[in-house]
Protein backbone atom coordinates (compact mmCIF):
# COMPACT_ATOMS: atom_id res chain seq x y z
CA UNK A 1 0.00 0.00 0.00
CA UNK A 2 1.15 3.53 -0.95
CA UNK A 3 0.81 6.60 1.68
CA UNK A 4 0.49 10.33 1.29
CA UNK A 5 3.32 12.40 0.68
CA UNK A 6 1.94 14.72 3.56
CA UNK A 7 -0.14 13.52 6.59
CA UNK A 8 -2.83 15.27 7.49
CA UNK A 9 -1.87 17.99 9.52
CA UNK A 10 1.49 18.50 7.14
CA UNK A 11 0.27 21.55 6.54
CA UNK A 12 2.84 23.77 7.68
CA UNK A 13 5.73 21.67 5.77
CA UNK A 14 4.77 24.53 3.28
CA UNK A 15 2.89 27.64 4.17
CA UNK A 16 2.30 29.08 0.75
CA UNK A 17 0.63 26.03 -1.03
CA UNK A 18 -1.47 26.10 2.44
CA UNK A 19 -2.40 29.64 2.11
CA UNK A 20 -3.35 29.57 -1.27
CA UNK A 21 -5.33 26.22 -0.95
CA UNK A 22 -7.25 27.39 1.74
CA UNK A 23 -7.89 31.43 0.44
CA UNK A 24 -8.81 29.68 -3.28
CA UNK A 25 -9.91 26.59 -1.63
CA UNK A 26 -12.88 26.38 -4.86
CA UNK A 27 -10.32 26.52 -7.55
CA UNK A 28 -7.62 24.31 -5.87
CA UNK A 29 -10.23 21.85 -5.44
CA UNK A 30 -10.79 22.11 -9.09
CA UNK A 31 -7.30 22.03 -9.93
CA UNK A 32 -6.89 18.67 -7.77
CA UNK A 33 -10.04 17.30 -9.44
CA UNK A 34 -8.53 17.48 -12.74
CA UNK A 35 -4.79 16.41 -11.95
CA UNK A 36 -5.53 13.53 -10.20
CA UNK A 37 -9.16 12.02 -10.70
CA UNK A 38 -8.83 13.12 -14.29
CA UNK A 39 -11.81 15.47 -13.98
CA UNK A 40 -13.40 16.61 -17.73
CA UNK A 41 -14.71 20.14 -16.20
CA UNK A 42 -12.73 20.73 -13.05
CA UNK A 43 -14.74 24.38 -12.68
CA UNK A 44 -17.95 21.98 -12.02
CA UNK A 45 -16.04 20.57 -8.92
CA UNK A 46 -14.91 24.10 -7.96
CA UNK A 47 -18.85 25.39 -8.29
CA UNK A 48 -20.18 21.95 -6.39
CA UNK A 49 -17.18 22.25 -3.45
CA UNK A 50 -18.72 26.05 -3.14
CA UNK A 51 -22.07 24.35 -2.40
CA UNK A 52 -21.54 21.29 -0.69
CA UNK A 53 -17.81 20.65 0.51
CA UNK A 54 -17.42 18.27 3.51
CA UNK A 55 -19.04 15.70 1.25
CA UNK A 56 -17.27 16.66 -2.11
CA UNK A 57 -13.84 16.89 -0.47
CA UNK A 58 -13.98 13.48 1.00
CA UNK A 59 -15.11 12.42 -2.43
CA UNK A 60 -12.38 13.92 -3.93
CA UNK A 61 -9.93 12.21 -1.30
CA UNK A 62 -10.82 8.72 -1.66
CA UNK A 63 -10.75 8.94 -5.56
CA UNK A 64 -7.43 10.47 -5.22
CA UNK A 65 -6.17 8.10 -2.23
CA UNK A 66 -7.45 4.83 -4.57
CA UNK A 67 -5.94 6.05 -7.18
CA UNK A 68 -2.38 5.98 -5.16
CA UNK A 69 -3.35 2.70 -3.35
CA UNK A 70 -3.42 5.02 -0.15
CA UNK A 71 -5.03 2.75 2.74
CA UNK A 72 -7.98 4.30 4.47
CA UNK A 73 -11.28 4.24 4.31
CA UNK A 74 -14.19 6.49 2.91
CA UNK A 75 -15.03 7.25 6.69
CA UNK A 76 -11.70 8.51 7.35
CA UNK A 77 -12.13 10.48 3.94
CA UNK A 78 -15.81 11.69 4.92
CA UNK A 79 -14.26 12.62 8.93
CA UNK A 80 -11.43 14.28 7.68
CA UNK A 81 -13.18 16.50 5.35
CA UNK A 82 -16.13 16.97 7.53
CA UNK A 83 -13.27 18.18 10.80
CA UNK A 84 -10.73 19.77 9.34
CA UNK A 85 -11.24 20.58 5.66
CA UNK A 86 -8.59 23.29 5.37
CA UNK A 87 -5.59 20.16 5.98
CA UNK A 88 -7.70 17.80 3.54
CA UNK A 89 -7.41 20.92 0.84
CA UNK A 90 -3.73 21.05 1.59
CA UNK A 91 -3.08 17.54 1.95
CA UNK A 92 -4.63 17.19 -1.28
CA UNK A 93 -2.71 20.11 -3.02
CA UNK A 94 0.55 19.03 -1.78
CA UNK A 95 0.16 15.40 -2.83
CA UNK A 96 -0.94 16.37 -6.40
CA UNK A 97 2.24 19.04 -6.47
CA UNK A 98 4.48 15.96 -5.31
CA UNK A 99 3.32 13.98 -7.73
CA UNK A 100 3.60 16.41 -10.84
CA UNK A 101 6.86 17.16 -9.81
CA UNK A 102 8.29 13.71 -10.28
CA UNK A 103 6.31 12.63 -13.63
CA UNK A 104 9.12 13.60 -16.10
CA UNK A 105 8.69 15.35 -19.54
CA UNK A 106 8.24 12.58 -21.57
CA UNK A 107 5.54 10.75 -19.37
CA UNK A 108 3.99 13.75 -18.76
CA UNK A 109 3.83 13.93 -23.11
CA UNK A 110 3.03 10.35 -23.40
CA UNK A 111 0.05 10.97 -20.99
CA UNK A 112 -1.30 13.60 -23.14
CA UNK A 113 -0.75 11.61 -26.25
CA UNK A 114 -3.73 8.94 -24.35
């Protein structure tokens, strides 16, 4: 099993992705949507995590922690985004920043060839 790059409360291992998250927490949602869970129209998860974002978030979480083979559960997910959604933005952020940081320039061409 995989694990996050950040745990939950890593927040502070890099105050300016945690600012921004959390002041455009809509649009880094988005963002996250479409890097990682391959989202078509990532402003539709921005608009829906505007509306409705304990459940979205923790949505968004366990799509992006299966998609890593991150254990946990969609409880945790739901809990963690329900008690402390600021850290679940940044968590989130900072994972998919890790991760596009070490895809190189020829799998990140071969993944828009697909």
């Amino acid at each position: 099993m995989g694990e996050w790059n950040y745990g939950l409360f890593g927040c502070f291992s890099n105050c300016s992705v945690c600012c921004f998250a959390n002041i455009l927490a809509p649009l880094t949602v988005g963002s996250v949507a479409h890097d990682e869970v391959g989202a078509k129209q990532p402003i539709l998860w921005a608009m829906a995590f505007a509306g409705a974002p304990p459940c979205l978030l923790g949505l968004l979480r366990t799509r992006v922690r299966q998609k890593y083979g991150i254990a946990g559960s969609n409880t945790t997910d739901c809990c963690a985004s329900l008690l402390c959604a600021p850290c679940v933005i940044t968590q989130l952020s900072l994972q998919d920043k890790k991760v596009n940081e070490t895809i190189t320039p020829m799998e990140q061409d071969m993944n828009r060839a697909e």
